[in-house]
C-alpha atoms as a PDB file:
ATOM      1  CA  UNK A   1      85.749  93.436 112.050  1.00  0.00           C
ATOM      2  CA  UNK A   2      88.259  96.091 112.062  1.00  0.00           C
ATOM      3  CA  UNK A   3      90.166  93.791 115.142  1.00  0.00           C
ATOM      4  CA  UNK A   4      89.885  91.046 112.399  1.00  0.00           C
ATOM      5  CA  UNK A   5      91.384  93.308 110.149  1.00  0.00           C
ATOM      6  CA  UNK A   6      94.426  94.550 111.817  1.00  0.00           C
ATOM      7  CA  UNK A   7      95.307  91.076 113.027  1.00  0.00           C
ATOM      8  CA  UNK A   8      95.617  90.039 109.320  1.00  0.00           C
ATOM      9  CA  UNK A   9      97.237  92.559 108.482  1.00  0.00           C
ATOM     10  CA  UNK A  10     100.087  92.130 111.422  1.00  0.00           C
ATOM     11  CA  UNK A  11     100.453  88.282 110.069  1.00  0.00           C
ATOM     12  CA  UNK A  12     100.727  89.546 106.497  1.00  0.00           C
ATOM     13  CA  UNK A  13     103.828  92.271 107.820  1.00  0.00           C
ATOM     14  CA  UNK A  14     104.929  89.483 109.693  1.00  0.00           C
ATOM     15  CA  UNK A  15     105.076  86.552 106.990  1.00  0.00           C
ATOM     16  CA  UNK A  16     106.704  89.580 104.425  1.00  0.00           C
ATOM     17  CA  UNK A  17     109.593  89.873 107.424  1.00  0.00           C
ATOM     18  CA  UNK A  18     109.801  86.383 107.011  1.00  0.00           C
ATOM     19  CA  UNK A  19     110.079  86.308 103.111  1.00  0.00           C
ATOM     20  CA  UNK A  20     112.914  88.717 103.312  1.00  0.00           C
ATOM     21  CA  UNK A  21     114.673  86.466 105.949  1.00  0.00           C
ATOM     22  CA  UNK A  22     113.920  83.583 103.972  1.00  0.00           C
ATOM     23  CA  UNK A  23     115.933  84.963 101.363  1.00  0.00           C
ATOM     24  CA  UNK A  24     118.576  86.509 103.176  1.00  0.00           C
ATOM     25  CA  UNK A  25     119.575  83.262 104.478  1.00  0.00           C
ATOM     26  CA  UNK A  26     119.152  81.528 100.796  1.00  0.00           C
ATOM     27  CA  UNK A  27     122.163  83.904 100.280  1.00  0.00           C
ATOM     28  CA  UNK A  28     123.929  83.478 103.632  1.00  0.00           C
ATOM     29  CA  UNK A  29     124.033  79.976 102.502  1.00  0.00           C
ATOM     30  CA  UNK A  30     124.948  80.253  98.719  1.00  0.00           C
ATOM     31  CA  UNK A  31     127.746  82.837 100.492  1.00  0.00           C
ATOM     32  CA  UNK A  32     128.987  79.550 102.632  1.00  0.00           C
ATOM     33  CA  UNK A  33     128.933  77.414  99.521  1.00  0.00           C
ATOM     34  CA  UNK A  34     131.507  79.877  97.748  1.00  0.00           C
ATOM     35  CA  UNK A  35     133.861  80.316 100.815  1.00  0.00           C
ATOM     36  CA  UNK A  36     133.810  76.267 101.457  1.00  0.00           C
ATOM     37  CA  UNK A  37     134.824  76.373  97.857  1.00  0.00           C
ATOM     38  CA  UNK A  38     137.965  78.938  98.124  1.00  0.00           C
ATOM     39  CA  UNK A  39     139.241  77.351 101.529  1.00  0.00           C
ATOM     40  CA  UNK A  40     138.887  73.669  99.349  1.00  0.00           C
ATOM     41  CA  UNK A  41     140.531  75.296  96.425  1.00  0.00           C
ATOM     42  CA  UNK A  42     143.352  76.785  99.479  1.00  0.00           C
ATOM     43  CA  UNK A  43     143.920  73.241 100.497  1.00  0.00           C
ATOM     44  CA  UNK A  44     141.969  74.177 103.839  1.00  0.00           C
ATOM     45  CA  UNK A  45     139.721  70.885 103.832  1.00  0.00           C
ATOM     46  CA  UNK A  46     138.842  71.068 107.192  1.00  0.00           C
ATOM     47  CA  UNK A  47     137.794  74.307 107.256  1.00  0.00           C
ATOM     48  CA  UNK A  48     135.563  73.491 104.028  1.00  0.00           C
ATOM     49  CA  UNK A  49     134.267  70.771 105.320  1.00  0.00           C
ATOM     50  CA  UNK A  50     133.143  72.695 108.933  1.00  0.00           C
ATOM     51  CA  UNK A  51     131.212  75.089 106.360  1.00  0.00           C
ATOM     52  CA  UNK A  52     129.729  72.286 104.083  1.00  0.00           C
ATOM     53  CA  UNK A  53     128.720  69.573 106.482  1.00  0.00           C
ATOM     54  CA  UNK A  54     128.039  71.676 109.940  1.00  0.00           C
ATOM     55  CA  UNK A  55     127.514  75.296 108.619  1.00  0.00           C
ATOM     56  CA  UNK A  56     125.002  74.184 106.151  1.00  0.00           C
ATOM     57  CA  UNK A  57     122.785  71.706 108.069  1.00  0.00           C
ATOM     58  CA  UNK A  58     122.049  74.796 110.817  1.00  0.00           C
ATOM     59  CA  UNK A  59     121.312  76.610 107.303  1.00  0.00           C
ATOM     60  CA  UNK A  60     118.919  74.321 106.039  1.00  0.00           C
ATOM     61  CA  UNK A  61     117.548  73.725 110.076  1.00  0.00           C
ATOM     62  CA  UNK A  62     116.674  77.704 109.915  1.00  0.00           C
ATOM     63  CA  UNK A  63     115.202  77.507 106.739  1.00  0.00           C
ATOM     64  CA  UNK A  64     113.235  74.880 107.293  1.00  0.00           C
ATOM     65  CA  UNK A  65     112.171  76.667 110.649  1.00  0.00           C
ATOM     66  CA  UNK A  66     110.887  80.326 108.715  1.00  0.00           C
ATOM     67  CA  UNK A  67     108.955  78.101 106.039  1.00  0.00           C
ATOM     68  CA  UNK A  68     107.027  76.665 109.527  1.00  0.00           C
ATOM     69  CA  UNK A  69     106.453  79.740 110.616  1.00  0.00           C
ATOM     70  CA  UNK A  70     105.220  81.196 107.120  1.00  0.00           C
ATOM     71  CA  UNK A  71     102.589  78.312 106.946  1.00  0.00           C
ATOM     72  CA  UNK A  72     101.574  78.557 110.556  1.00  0.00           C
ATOM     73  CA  UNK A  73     101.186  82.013 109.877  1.00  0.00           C
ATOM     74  CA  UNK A  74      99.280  81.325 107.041  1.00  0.00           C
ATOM     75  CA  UNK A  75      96.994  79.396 108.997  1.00  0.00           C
ATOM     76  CA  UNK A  76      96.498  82.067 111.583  1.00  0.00           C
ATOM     77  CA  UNK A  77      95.102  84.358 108.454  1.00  0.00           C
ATOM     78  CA  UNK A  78      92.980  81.567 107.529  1.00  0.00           C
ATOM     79  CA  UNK A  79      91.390  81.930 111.162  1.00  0.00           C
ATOM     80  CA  UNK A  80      91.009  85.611 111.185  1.00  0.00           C
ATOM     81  CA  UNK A  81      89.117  84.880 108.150  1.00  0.00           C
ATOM     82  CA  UNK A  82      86.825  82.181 109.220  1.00  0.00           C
ATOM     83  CA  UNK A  83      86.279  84.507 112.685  1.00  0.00           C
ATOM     84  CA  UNK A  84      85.285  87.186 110.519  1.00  0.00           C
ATOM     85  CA  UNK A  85      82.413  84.810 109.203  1.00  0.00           C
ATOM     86  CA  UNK A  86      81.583  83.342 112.535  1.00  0.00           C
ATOM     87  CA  UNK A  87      83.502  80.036 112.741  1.00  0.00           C
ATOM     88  CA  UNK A  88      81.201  78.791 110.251  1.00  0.00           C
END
């Protein structure tokens, strides 16, 4: 069991990495919001609307991406567990 054990408890390290980089980009992207809103407020509208449109769809695409990979490793804890109690 202790295998079983330490695999969990690499996916749990693993899924906290990804909470913190879940949130660092959740203020990358509030960041990108505020500087689209000075270069607007500058009269730079194609500069804002590079951030708004492009920047914050590959945002959003990344995000979307670490919430997959906190689920699927999710699931992967969910098998350690069921291996633990023989499949069954």
């Amino acid at each position: 069991m202790t295998a079983l054990d330490d695999l969990q408890a690499g996916a749990h390290t693993a899924r906290a990495g990804l909470d913190d980089s879940l949130a660092a980009v959740a203020d990358l992207d509030k960041s990108t919001e505020d500087v689209a809103g000075q270069f607007a407020a500058l009269g730079q509208e194609s500069s804002a609307q590079i951030l708004t449109q492009g920047a914050a769809v590959r945002l959003a695409t990344v995000q979307e991406m670490l919430a997959n990979a906190q689920r699927e490793l999710d699931t992967f804890v969910d098998d350690c567990e069921r291996a633990k109690g023989g499949g069954g």
